[in-house]
PDB file of N, CA and C in Angstrom:
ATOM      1  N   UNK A   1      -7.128 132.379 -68.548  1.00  0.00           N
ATOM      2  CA  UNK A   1      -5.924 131.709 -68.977  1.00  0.00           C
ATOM      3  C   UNK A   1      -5.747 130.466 -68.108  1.00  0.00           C
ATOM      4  N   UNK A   2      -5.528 129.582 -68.443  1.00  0.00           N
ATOM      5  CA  UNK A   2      -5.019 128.052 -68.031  1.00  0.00           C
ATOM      6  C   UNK A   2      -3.759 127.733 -68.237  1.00  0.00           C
ATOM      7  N   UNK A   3      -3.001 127.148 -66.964  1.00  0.00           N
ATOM      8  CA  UNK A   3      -1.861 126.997 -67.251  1.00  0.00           C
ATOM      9  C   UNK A   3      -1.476 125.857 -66.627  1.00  0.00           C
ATOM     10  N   UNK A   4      -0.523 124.921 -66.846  1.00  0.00           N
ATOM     11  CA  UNK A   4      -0.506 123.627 -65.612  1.00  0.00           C
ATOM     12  C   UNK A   4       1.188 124.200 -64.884  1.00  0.00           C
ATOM     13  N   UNK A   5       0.956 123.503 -64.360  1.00  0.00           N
ATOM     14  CA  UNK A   5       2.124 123.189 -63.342  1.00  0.00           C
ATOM     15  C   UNK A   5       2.344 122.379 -62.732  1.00  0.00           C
ATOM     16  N   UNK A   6       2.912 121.414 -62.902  1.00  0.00           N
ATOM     17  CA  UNK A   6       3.386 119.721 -63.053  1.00  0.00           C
ATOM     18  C   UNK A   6       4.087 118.873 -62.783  1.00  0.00           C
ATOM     19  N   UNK A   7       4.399 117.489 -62.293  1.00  0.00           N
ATOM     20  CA  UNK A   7       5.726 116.743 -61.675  1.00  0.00           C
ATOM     21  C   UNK A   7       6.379 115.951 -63.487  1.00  0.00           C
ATOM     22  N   UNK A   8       4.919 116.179 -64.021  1.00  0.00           N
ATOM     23  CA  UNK A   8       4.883 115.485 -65.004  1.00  0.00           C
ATOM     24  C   UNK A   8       5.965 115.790 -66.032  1.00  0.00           C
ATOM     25  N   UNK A   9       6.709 115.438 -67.033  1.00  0.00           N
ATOM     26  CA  UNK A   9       7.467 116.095 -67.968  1.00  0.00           C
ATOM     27  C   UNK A   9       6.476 117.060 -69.120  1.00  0.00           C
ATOM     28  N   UNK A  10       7.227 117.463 -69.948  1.00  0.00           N
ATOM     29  CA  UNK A  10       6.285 118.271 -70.553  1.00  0.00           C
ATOM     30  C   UNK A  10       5.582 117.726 -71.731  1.00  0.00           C
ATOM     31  N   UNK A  11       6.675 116.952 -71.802  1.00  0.00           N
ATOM     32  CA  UNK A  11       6.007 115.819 -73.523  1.00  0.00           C
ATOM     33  C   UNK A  11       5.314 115.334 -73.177  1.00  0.00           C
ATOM     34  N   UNK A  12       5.270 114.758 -71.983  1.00  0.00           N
ATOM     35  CA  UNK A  12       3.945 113.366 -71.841  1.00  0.00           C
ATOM     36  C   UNK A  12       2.413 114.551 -71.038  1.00  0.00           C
ATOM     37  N   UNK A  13       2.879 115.512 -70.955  1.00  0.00           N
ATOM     38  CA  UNK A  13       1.648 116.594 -70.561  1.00  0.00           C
ATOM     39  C   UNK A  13       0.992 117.078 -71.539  1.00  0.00           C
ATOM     40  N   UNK A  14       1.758 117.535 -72.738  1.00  0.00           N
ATOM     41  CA  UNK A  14       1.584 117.715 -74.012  1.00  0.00           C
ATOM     42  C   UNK A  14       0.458 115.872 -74.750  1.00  0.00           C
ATOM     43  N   UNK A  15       0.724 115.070 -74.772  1.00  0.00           N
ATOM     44  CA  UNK A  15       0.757 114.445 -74.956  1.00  0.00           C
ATOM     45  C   UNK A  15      -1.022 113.509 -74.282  1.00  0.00           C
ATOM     46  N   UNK A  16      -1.118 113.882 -73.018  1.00  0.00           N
ATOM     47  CA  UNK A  16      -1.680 113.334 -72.469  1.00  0.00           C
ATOM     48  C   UNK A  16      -2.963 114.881 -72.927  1.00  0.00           C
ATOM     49  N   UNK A  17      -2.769 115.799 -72.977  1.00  0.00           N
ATOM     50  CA  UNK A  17      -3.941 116.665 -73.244  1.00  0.00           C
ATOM     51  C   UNK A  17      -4.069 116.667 -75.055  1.00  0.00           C
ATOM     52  N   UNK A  18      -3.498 116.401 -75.560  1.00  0.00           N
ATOM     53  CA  UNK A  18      -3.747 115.950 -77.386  1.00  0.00           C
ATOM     54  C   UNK A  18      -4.696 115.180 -77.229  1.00  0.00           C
ATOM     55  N   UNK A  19      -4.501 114.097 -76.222  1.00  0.00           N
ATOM     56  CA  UNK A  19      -5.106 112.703 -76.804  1.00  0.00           C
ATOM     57  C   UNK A  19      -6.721 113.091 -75.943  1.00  0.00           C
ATOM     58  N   UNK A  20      -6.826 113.982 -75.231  1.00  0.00           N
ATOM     59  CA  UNK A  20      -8.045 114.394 -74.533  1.00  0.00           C
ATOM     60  C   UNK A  20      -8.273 115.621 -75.722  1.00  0.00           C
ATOM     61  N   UNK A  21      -8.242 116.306 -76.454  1.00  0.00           N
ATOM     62  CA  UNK A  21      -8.392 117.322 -77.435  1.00  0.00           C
ATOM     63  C   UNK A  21      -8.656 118.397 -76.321  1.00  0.00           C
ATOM     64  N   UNK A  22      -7.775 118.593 -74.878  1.00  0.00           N
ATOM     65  CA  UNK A  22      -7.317 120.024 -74.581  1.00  0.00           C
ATOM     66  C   UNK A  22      -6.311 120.489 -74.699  1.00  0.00           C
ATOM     67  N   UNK A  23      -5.311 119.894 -75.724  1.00  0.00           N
ATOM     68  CA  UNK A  23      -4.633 121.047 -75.610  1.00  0.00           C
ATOM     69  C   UNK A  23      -4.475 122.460 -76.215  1.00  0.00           C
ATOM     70  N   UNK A  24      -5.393 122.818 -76.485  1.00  0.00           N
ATOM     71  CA  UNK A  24      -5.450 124.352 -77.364  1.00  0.00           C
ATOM     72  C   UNK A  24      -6.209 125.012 -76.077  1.00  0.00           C
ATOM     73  N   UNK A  25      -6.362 124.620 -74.671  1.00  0.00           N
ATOM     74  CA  UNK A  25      -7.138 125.293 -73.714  1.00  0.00           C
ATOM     75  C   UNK A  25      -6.083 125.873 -72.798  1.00  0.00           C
ATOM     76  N   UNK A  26      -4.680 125.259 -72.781  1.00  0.00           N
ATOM     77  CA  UNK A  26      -3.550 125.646 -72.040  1.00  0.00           C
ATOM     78  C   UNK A  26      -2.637 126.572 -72.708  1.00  0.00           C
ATOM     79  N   UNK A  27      -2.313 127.549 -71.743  1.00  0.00           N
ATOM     80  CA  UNK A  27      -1.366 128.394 -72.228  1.00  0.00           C
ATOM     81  C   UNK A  27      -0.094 127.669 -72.346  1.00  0.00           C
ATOM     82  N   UNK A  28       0.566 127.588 -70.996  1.00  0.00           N
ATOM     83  CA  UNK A  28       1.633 127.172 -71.127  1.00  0.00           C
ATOM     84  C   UNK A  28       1.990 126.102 -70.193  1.00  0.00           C
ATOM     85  N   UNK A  29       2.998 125.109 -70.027  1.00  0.00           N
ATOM     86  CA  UNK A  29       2.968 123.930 -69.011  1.00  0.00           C
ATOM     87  C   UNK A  29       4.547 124.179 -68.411  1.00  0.00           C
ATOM     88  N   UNK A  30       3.811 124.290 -66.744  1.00  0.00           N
ATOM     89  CA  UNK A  30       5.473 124.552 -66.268  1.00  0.00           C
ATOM     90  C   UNK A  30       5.856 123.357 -65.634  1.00  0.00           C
ATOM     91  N   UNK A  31       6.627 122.817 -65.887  1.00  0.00           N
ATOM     92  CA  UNK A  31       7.378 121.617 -65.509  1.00  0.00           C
ATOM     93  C   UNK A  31       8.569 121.524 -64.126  1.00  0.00           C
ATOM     94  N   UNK A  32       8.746 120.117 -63.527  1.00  0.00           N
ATOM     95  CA  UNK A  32       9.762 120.112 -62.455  1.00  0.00           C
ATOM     96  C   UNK A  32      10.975 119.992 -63.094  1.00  0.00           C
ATOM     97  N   UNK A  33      10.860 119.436 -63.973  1.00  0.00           N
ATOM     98  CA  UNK A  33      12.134 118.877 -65.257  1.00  0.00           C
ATOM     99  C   UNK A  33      12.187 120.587 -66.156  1.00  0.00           C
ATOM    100  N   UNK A  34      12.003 121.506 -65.929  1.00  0.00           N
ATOM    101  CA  UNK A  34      12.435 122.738 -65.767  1.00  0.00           C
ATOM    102  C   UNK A  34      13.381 123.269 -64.584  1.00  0.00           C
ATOM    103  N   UNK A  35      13.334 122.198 -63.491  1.00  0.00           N
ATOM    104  CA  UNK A  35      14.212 122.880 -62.344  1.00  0.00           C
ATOM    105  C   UNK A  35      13.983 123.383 -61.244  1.00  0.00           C
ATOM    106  N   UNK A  36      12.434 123.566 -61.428  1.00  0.00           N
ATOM    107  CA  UNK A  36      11.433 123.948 -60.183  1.00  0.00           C
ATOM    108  C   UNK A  36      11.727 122.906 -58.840  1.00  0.00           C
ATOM    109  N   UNK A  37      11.271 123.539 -58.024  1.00  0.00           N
ATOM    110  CA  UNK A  37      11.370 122.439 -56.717  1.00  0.00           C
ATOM    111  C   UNK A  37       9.908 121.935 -56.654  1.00  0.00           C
ATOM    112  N   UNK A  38       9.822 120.583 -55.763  1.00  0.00           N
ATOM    113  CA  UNK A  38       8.583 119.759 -55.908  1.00  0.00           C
ATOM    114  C   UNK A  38       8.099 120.810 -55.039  1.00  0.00           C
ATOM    115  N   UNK A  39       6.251 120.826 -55.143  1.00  0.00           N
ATOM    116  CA  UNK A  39       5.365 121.065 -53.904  1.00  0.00           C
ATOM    117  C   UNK A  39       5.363 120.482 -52.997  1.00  0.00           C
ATOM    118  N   UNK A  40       5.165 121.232 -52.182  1.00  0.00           N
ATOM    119  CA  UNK A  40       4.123 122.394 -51.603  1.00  0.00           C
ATOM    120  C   UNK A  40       5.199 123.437 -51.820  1.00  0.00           C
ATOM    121  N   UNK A  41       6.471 123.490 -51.852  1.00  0.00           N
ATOM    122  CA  UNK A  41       7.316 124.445 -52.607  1.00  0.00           C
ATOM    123  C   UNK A  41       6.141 125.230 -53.163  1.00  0.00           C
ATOM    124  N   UNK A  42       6.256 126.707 -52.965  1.00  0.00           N
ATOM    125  CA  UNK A  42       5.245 127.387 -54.399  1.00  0.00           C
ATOM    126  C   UNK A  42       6.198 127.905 -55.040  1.00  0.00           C
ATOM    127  N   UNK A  43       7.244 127.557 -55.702  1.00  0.00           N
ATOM    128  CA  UNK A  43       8.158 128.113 -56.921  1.00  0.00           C
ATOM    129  C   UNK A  43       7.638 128.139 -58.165  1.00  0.00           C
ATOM    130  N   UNK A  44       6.947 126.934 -58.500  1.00  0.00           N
ATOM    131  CA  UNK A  44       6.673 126.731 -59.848  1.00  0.00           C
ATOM    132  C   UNK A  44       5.297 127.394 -60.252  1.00  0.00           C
ATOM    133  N   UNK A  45       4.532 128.051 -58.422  1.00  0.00           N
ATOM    134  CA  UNK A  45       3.119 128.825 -58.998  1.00  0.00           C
ATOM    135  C   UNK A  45       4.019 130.304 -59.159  1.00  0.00           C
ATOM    136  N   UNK A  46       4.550 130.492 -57.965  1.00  0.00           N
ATOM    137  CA  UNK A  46       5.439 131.919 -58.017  1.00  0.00           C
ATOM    138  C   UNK A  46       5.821 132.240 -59.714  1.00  0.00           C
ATOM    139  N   UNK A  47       6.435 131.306 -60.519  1.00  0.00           N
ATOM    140  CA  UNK A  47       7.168 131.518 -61.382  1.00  0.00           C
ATOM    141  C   UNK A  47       5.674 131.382 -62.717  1.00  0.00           C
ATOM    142  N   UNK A  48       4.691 131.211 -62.243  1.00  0.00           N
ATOM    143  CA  UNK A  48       4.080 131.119 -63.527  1.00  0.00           C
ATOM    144  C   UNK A  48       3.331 132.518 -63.569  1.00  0.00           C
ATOM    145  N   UNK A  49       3.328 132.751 -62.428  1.00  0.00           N
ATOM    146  CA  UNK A  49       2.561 134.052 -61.701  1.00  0.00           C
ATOM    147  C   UNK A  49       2.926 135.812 -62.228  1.00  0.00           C
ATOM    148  N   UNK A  50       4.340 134.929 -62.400  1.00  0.00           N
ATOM    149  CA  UNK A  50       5.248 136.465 -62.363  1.00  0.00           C
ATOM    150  C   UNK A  50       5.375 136.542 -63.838  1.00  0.00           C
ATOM    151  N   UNK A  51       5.676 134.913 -64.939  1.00  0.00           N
ATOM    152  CA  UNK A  51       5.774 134.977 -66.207  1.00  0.00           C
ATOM    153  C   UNK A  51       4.108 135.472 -67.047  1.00  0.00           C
ATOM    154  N   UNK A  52       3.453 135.603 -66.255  1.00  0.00           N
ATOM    155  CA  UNK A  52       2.042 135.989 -66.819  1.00  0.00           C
ATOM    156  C   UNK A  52       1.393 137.021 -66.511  1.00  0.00           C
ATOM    157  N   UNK A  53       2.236 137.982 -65.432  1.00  0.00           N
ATOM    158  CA  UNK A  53       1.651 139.242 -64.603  1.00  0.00           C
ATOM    159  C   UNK A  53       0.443 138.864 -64.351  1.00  0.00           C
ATOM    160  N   UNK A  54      -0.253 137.336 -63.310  1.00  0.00           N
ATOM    161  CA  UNK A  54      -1.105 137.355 -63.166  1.00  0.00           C
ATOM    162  C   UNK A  54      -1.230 137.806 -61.762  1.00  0.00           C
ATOM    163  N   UNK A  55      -2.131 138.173 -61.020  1.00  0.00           N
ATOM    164  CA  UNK A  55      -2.598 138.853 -59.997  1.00  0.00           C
ATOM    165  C   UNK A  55      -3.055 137.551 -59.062  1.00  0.00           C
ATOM    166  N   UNK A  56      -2.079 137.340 -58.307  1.00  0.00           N
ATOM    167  CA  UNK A  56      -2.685 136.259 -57.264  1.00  0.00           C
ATOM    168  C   UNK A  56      -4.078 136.315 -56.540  1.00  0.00           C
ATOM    169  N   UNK A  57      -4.515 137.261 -56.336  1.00  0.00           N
ATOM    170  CA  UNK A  57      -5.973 137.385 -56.066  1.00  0.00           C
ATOM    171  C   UNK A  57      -7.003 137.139 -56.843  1.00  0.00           C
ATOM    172  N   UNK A  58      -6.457 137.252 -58.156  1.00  0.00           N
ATOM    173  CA  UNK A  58      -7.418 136.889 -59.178  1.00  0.00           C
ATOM    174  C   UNK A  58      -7.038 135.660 -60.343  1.00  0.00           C
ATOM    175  N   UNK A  59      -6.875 134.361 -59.330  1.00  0.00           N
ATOM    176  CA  UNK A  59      -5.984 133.262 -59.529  1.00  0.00           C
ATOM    177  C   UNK A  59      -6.402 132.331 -58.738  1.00  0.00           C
ATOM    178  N   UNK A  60      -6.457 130.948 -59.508  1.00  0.00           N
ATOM    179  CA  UNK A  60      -6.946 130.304 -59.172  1.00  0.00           C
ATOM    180  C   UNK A  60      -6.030 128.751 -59.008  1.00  0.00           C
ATOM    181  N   UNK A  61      -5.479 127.724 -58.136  1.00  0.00           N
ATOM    182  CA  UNK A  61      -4.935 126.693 -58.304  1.00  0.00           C
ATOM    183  C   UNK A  61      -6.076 125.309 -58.264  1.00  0.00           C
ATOM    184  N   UNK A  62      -5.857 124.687 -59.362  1.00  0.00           N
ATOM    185  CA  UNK A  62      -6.713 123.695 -59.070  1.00  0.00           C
ATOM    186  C   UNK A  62      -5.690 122.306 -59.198  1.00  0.00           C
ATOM    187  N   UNK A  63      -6.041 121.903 -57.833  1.00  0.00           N
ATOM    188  CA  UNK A  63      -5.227 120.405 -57.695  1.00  0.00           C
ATOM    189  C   UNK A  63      -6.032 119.208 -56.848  1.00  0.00           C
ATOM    190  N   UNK A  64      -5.413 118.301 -57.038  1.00  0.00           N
ATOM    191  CA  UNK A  64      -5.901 116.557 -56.876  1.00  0.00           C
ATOM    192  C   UNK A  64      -5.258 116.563 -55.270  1.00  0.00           C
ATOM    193  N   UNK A  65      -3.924 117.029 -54.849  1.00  0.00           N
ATOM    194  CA  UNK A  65      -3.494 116.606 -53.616  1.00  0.00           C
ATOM    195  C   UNK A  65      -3.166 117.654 -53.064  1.00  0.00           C
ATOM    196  N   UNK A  66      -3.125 117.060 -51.519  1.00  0.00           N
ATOM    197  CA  UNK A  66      -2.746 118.152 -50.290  1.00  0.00           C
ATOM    198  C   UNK A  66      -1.452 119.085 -50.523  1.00  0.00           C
ATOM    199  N   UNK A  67      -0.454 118.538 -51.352  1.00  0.00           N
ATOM    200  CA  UNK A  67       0.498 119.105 -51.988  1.00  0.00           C
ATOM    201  C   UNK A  67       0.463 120.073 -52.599  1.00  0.00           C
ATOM    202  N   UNK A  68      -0.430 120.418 -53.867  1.00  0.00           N
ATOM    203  CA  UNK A  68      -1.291 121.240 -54.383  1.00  0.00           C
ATOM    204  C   UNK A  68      -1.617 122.289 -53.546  1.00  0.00           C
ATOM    205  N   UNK A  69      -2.653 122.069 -52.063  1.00  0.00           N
ATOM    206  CA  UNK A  69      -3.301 122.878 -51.919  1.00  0.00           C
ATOM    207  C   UNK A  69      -1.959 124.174 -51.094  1.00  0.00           C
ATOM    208  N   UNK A  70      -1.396 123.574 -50.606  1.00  0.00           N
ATOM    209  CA  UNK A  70      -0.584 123.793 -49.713  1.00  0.00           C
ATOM    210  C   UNK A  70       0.481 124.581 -50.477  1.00  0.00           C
ATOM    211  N   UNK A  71       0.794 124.093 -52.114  1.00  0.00           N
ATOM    212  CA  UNK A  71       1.502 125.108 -52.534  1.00  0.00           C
ATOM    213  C   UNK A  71       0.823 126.497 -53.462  1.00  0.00           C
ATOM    214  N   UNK A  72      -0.425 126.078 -53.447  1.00  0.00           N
ATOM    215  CA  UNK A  72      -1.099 126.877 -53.644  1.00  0.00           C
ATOM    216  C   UNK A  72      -1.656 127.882 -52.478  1.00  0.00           C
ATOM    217  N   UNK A  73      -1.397 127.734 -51.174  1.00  0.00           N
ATOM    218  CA  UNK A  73      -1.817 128.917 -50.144  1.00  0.00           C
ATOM    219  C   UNK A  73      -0.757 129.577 -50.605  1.00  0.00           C
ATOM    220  N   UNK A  74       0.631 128.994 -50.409  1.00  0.00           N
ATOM    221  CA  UNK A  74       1.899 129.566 -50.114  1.00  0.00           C
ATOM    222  C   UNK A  74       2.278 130.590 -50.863  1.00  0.00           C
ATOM    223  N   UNK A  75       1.479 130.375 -52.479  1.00  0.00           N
ATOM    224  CA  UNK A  75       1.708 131.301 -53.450  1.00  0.00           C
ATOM    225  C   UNK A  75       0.941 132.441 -53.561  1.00  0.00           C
ATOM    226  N   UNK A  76      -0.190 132.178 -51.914  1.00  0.00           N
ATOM    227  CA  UNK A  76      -1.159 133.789 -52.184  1.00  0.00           C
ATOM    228  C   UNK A  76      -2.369 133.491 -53.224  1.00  0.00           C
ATOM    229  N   UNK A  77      -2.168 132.110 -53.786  1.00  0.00           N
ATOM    230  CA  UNK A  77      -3.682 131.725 -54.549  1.00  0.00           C
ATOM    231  C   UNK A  77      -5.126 131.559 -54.086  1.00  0.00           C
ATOM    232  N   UNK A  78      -5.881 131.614 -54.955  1.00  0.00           N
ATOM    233  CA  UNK A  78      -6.816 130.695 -54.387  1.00  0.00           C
ATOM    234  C   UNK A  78      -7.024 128.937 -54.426  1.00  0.00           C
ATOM    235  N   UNK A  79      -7.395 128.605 -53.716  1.00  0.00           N
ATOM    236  CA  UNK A  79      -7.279 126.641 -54.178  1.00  0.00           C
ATOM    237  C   UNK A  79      -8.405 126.148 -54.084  1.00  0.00           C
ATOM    238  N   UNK A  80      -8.705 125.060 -55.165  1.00  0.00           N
ATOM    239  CA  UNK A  80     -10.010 124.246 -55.424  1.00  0.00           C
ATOM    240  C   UNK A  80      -8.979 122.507 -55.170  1.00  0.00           C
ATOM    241  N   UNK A  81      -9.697 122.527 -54.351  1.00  0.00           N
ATOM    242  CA  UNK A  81      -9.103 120.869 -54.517  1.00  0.00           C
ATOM    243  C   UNK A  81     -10.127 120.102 -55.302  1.00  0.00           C
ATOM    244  N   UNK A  82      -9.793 118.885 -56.161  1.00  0.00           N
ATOM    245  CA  UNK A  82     -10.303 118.217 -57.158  1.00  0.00           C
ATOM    246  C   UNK A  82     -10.396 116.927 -57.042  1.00  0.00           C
ATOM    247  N   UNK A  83     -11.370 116.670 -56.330  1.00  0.00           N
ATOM    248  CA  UNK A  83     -11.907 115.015 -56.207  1.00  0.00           C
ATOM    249  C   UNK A  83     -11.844 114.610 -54.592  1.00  0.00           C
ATOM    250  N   UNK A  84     -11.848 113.444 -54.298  1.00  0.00           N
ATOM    251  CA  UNK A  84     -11.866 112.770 -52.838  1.00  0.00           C
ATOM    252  C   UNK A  84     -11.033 112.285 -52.129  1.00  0.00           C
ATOM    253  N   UNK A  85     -10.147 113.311 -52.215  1.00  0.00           N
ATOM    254  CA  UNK A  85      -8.726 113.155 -51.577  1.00  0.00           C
ATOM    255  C   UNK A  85      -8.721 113.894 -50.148  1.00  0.00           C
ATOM    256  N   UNK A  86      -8.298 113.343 -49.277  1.00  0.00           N
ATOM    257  CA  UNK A  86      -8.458 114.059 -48.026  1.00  0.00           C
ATOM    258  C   UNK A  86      -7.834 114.854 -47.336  1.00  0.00           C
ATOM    259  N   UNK A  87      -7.919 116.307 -47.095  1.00  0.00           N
ATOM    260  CA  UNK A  87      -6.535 116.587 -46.845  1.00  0.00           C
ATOM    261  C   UNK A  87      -6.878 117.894 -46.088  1.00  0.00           C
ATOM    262  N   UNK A  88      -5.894 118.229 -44.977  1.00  0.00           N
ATOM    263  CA  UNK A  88      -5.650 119.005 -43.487  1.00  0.00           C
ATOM    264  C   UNK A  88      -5.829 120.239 -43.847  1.00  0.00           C
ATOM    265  N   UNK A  89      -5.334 120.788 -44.903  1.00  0.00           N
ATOM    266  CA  UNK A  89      -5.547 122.356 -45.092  1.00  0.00           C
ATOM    267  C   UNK A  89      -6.787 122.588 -46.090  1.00  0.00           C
ATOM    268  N   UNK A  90      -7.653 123.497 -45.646  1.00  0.00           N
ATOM    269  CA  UNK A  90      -8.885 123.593 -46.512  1.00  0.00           C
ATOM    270  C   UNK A  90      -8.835 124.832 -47.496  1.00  0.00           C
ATOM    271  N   UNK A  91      -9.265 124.161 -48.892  1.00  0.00           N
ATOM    272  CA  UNK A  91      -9.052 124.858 -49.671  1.00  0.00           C
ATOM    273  C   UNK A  91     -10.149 125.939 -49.919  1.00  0.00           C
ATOM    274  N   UNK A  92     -10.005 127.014 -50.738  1.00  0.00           N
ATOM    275  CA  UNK A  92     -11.261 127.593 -50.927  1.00  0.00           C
ATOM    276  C   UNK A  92     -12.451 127.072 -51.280  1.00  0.00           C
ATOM    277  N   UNK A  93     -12.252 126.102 -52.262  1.00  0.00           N
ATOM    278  CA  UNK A  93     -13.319 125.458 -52.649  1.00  0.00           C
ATOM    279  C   UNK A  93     -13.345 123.720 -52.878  1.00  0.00           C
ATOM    280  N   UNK A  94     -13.961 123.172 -53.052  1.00  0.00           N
ATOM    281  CA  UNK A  94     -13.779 121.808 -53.569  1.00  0.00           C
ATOM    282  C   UNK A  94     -15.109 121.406 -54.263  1.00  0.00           C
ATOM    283  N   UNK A  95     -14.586 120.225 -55.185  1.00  0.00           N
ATOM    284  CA  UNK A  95     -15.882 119.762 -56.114  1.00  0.00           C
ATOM    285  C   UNK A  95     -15.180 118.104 -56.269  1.00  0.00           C
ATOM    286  N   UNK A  96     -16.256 117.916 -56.987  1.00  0.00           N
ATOM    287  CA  UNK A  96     -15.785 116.271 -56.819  1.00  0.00           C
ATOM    288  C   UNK A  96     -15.631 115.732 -58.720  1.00  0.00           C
ATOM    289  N   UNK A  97     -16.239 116.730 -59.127  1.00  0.00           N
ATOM    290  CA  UNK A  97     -16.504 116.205 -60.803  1.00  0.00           C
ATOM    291  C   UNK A  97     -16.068 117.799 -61.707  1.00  0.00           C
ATOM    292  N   UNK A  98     -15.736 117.282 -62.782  1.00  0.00           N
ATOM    293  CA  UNK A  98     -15.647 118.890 -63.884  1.00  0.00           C
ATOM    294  C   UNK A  98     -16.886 119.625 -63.878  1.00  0.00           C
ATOM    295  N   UNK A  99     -18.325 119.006 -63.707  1.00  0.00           N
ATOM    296  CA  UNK A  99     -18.935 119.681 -63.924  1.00  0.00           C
ATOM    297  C   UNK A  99     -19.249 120.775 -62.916  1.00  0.00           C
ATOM    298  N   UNK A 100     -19.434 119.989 -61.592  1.00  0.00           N
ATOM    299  CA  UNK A 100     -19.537 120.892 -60.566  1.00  0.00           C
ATOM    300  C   UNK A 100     -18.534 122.616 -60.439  1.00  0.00           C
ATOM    301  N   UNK A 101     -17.028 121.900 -61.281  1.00  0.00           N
ATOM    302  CA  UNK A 101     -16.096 122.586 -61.579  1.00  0.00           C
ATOM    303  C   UNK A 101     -16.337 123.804 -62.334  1.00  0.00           C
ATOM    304  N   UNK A 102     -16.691 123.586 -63.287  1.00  0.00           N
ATOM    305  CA  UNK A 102     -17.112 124.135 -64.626  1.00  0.00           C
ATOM    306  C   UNK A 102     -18.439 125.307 -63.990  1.00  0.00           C
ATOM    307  N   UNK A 103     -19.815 124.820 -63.047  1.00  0.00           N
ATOM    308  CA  UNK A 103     -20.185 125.814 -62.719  1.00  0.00           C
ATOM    309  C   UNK A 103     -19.756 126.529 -61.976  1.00  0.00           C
ATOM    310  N   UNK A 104     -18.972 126.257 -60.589  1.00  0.00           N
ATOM    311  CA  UNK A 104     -18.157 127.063 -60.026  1.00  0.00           C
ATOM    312  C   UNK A 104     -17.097 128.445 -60.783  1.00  0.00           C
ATOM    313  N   UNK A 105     -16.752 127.700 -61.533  1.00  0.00           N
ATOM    314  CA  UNK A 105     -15.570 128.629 -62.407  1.00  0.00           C
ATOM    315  C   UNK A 105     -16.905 129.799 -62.862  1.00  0.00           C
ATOM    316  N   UNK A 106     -17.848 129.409 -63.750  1.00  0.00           N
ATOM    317  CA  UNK A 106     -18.892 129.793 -64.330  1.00  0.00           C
ATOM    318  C   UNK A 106     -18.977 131.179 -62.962  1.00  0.00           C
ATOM    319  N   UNK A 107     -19.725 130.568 -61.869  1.00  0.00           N
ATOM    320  CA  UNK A 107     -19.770 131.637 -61.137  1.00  0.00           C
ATOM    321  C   UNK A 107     -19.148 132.881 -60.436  1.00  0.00           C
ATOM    322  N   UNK A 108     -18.209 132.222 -60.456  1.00  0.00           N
ATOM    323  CA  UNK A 108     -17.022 133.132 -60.023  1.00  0.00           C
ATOM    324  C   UNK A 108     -16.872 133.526 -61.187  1.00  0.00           C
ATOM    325  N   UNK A 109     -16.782 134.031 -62.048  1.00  0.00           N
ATOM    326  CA  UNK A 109     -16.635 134.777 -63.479  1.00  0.00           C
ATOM    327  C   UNK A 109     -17.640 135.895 -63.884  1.00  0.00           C
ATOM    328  N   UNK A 110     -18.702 135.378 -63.349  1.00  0.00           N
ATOM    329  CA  UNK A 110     -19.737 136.231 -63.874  1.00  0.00           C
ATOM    330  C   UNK A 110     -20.137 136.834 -62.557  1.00  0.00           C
ATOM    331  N   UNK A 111     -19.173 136.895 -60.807  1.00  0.00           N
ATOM    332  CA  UNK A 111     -19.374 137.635 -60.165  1.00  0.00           C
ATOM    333  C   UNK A 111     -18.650 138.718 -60.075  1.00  0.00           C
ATOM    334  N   UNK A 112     -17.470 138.474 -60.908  1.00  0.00           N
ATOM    335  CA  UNK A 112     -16.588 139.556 -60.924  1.00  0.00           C
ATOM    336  C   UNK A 112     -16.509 140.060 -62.218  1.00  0.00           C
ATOM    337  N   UNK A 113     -17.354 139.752 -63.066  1.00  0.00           N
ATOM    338  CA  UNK A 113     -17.612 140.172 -64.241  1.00  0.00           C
ATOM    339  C   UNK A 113     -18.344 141.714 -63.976  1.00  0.00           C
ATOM    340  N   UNK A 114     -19.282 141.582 -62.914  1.00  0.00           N
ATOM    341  CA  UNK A 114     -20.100 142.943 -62.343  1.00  0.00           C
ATOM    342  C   UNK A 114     -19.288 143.602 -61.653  1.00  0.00           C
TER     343      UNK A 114
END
């Protein structure tokens, strides 16, 4: 399951994954303009966490900034930081491109698949 969690509003998130033809890959998009507090706050992972009975151990945050990663420890996730951004807390993983992404995910899937 894929889900975002965002500063972004929801129309122009909606909007911005149409015009890329993902949006049928996202479940649902949680927004700040919902009321959430900004990151590293983890409210808005907390709250997607709990609306999906997903299992923080078996969860994944993927973000662009230190903000991200940071509200992604806080929430008990795991974190992939995404691209060449530099930043103090180290995430579980990092990649620099989707693809690298894409096998990572790949692997981790088919290790806990066994």
């Amino acid at each position: 399951m894929n889900l975002i969690a965002t500063a972004r509003k929801v129309a122009s998130t909606r909007a911005l994954l149409a015009a890329h033809g993902m949006a049928d890959l996202f479940t649902e998009i949680f927004s700040l303009e919902q009321g959430y507090p900004p990151k590293p706050d983890p409210a808005i992972l907390l709250a997607t966490l709990q609306r999906h009975a997903l299992n923080p151990a078996e969860t994944m945050l993927i973000g662009r900034h230190e903000l991200d990663i940071l509200a992604g420890q806080a929430a008990g996730v795991a974190t992939c930081l995404f691209g060449a951004a530099a930043v103090s807390s180290l995430p579980a993983l990092h990649v620099q491109d989707y693809g690298s992404l894409l096998v990572c995910l790949d692997e981790l899937s088919n290790k806990d698949a066994r």
